[in-house]
Protein backbone atom coordinates (compact mmCIF):
# COMPACT_ATOMS: atom_id res chain seq x y z
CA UNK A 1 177.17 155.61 72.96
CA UNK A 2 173.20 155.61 71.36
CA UNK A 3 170.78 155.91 74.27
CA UNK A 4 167.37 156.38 73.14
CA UNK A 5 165.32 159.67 74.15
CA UNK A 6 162.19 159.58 75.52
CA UNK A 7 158.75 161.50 75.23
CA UNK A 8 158.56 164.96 76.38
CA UNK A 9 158.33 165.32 80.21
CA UNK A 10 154.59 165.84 81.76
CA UNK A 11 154.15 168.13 84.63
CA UNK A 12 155.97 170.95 82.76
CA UNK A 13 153.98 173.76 82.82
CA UNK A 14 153.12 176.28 80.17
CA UNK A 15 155.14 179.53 80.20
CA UNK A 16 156.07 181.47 77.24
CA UNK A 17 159.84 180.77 76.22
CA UNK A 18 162.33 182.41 73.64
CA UNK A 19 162.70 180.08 70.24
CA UNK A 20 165.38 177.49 70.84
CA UNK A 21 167.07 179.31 74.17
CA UNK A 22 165.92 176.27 76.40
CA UNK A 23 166.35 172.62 75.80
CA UNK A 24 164.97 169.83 77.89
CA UNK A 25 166.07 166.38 76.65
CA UNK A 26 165.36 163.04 78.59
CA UNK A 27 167.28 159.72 77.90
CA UNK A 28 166.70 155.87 78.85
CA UNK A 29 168.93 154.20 81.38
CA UNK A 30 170.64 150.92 80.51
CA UNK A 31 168.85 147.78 81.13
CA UNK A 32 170.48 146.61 84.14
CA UNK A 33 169.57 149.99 86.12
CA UNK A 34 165.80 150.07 84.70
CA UNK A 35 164.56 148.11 88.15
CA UNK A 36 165.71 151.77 89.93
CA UNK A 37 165.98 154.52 87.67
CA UNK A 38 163.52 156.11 84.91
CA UNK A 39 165.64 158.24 83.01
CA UNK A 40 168.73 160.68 82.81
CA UNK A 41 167.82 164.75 82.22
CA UNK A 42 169.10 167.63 81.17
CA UNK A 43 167.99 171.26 81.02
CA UNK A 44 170.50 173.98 79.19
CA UNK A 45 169.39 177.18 78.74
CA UNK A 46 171.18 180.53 77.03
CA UNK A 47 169.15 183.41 78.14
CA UNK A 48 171.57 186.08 77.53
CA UNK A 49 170.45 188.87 76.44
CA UNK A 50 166.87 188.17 77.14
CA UNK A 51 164.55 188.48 81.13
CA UNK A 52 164.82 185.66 83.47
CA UNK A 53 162.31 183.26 82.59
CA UNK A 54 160.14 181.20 85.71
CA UNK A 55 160.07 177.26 85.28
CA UNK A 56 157.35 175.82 86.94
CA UNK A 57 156.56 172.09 87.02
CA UNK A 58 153.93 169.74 89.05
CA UNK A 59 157.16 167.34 90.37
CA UNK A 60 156.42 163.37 90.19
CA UNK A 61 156.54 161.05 93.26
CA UNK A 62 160.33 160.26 92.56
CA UNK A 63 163.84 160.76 93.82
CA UNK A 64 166.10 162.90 91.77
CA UNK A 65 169.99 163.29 91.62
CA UNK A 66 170.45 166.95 90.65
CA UNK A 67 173.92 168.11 89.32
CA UNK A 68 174.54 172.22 88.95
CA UNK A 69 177.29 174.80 89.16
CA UNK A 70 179.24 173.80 92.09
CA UNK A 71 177.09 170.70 93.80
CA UNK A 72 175.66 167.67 94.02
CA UNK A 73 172.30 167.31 95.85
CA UNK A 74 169.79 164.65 96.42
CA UNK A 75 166.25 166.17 95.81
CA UNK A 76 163.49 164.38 97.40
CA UNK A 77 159.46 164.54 96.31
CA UNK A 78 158.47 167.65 96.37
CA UNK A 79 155.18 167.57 97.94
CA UNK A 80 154.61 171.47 95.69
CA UNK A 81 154.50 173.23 92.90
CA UNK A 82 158.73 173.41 91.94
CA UNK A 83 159.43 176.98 90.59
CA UNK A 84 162.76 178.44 89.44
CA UNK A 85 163.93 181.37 87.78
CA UNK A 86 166.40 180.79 84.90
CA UNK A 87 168.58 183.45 83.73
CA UNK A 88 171.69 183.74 81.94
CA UNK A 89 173.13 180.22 81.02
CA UNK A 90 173.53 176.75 82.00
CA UNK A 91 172.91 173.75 81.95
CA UNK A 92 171.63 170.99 85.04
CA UNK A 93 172.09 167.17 84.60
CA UNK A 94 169.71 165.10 86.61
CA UNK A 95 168.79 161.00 87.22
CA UNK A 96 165.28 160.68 88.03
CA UNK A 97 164.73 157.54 89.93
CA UNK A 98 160.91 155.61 89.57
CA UNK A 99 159.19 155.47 92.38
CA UNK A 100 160.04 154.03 95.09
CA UNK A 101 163.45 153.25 94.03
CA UNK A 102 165.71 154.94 95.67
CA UNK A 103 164.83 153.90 98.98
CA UNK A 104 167.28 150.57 99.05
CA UNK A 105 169.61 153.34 98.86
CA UNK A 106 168.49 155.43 101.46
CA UNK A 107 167.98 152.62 103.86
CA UNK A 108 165.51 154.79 105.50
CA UNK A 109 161.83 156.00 105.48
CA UNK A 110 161.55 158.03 102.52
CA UNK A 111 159.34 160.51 103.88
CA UNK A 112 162.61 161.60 105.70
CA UNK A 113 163.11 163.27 102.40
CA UNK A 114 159.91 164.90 101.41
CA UNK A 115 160.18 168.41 100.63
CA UNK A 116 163.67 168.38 101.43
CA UNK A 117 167.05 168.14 99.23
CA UNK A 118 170.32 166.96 100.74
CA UNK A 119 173.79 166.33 99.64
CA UNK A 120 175.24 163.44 97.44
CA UNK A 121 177.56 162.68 99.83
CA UNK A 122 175.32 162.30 102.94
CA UNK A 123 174.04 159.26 101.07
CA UNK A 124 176.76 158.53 98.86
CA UNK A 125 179.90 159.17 101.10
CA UNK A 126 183.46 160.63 99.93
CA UNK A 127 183.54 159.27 96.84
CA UNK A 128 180.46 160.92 95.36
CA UNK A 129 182.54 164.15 95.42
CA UNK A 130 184.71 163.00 92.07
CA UNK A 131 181.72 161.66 90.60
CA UNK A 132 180.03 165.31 91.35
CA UNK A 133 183.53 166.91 89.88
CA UNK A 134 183.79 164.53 86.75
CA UNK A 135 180.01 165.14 85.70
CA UNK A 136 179.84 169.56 86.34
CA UNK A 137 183.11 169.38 84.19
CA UNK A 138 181.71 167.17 81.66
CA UNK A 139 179.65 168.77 78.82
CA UNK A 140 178.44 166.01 77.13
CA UNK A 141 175.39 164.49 78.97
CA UNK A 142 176.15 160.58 77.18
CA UNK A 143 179.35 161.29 78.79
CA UNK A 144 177.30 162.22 82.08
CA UNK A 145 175.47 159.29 81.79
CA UNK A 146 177.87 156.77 81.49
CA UNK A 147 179.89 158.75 84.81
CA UNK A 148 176.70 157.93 87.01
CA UNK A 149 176.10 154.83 85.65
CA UNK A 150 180.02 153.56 86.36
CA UNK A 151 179.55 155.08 90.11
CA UNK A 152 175.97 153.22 90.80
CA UNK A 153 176.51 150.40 89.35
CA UNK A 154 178.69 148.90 92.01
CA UNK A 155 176.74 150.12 94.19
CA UNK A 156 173.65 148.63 93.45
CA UNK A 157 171.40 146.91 96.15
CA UNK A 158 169.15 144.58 96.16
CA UNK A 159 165.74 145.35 95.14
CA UNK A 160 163.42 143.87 97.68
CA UNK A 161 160.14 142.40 96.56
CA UNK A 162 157.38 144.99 98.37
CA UNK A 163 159.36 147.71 96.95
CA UNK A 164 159.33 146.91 93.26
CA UNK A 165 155.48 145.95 94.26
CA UNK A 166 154.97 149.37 95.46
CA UNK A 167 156.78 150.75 93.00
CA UNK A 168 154.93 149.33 90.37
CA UNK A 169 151.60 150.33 91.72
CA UNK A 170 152.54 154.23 91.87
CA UNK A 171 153.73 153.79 87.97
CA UNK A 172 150.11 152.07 87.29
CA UNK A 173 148.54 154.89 89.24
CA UNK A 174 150.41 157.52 86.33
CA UNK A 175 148.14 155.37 83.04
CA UNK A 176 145.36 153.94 84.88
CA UNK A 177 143.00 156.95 84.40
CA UNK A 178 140.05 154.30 86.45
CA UNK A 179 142.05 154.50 89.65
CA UNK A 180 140.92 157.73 91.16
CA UNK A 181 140.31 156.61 94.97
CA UNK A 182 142.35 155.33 97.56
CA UNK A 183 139.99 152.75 98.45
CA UNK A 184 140.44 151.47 94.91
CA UNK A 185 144.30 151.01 95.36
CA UNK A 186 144.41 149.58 99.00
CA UNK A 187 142.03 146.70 96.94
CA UNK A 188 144.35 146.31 94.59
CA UNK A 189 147.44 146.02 96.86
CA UNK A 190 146.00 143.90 99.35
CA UNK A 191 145.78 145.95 101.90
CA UNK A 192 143.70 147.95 104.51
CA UNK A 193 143.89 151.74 103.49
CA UNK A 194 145.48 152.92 107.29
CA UNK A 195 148.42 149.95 106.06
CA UNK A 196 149.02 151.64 102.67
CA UNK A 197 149.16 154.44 103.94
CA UNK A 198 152.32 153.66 106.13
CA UNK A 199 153.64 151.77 103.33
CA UNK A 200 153.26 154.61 100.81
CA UNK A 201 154.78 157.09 103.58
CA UNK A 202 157.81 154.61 104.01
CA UNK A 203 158.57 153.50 100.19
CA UNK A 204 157.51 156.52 98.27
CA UNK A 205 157.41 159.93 100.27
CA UNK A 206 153.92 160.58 100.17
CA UNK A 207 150.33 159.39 100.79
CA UNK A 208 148.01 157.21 98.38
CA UNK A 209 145.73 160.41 97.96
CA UNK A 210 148.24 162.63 97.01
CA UNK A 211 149.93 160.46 94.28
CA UNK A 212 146.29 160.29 92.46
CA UNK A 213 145.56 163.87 93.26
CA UNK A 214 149.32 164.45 91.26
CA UNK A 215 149.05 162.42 88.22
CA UNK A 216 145.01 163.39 87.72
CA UNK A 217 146.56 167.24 87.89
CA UNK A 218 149.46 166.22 85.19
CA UNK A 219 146.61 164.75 82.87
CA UNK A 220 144.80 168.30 83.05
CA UNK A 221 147.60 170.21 82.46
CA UNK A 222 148.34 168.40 79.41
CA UNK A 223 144.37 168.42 78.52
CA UNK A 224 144.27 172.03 79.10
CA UNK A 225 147.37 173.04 76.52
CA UNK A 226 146.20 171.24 73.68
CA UNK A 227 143.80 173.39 70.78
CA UNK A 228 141.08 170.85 71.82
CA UNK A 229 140.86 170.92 75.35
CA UNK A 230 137.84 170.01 76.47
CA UNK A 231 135.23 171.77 79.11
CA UNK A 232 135.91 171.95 82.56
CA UNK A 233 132.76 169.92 83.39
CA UNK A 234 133.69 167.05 80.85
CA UNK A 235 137.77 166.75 82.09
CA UNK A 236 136.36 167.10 85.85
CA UNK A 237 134.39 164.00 85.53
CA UNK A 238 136.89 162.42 83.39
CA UNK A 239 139.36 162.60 86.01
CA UNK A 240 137.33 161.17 88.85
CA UNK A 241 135.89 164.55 90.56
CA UNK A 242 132.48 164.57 91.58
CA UNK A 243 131.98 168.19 90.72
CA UNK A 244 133.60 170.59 88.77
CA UNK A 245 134.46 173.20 91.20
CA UNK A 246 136.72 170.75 93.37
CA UNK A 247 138.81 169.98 90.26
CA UNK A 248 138.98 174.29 89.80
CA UNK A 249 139.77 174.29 93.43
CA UNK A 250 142.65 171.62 93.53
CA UNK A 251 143.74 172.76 90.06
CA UNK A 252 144.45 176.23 90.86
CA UNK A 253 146.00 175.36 94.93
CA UNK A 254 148.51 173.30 93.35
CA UNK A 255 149.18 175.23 89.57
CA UNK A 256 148.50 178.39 91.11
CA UNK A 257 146.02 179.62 88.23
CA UNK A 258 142.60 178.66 87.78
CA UNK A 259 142.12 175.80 84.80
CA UNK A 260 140.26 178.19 82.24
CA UNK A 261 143.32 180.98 82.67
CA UNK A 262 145.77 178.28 82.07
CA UNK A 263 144.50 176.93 79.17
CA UNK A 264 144.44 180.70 77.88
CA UNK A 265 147.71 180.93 78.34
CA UNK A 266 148.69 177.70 76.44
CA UNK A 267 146.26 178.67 73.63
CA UNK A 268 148.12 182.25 73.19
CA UNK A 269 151.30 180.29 73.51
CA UNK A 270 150.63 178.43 70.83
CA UNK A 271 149.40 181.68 68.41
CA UNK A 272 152.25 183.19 69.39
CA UNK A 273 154.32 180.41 68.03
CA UNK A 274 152.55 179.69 65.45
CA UNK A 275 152.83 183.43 64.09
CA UNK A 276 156.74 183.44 63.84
């Protein structure tokens, strides 16, 4: 089966990395599961032979159904900074689903899952436990893909009007670089910015103000680790800051290193690659 792949992934952070040890590769969904989920994922790694190796990444307002080892988890947003410490090797399959999206499945609030993973089954009941079995024992992740798609798609609910509505404004607030208030997007849903606020906490995880916070933080990181990153004043303001030491501030709370020391890093990355 051809699925297409898609762009690399933003959020990833920049950490040195052995030559070809770690692959990340992202693939398109078929068309009738696009209203719910953005794309399949995998990460393999062989490290053998080499140090553990810290993955950091700035996580996206989105559901995720992580497969690893021995389980099967539901990952909520994660409201953080997502670390984790690779070593040895394997692999982990994942389904990202947009925004949103997941909670017709949930049938709850999903701030219930913010910050918080639980298992397949709790949402998925007994039978998730094959799917879990078929898709750790399956190496080939078209093979994986086509195993989640066969178990969702019967399970598929409806997708109710506000929630596609919300879930289309989040994925406008990820390429709409004007949006940088909250008072901007409760205009341009229609509502009063204490209602959005509910309705964000309900459909997506998280508030208005931290989704725009989020995706103005991606755009910097992938500023920052190009060769022609531009000034701290200059991206500030491009990103909706009124001064340039709030963007340092909120930069380095939520990356954990200042913007100037990360966009070292990336640039000695890059020599360092560019050397072998």
């Amino acid at each position: 089966m051809s699925r297409p792949r898609i762009d690399a992934p933003r959020g990833v952070l920049q950490r040195p990395a052995p030559e070809g040890r770690i692959a990340h590769e992202r693939f398109a969904p078929s068309a009738d599961l696009e209203a719910f989920i953005q794309h399949f994922w995998t990460v393999r790694w062989d490290l053998r032979g080499e140090p553990p190796l810290l993955a950091e990444t700035l996580p996206h307002p989105c559901v995720h159904l992580v497969f690893e080892r021995d389980q099967a988890r539901i990952a909520g947003v994660q409201s953080r900074r997502f670390h984790r410490r690779l070593q040895g090797q394997s692999r982990v399959f994942g389904i990202k689903f947009r925004p949103a999206a997941f909670q017709p499945w949930l049938k709850a609030p999903l701030s219930r899952l913010t910050d918080r993973t639980v298992s397949l089954r709790s949402v998925f009941g007994q039978e998730s436990i094959a799917l879990k079995d078929a898709i750790l024992a399956e190496p080939d992740v078209r093979r994986c893909m086509v195993l989640a798609e066969d178990f969702l798609r019967p399970l598929m609910p409806a997708m109710p009007e506000p929630i596609a509505r919300m879930r289309d404004l989040v994925e406008r607030l990820a390429v709409d670089a004007s949006l940088t208030r909250m008072e901007q997007v409760a205009a341009l849903a229609g509502l009063e910015p204490r209602n959005l606020q509910r309705r964000f906490s309900a459909a997506v995880g998280v508030s208005p103000k931290w989704v725009i916070q989020r995706y103005r933080l991606h755009e910097a990181a992938e500023q920052l680790a190009r060769a022609d990153a531009p000034d701290m004043a200059s991206l500030a303001l491009q990103l909706g800051y009124f001064d340039q030491s709030h963007f340092i501030r909120d930069f380095k709370a939520l990356v954990g290193r200042a913007p100037g020391q990360y966009a070292a890093q990336a640039a000695a990355a890059r020599g360092k690659r560019a050397s072998r």
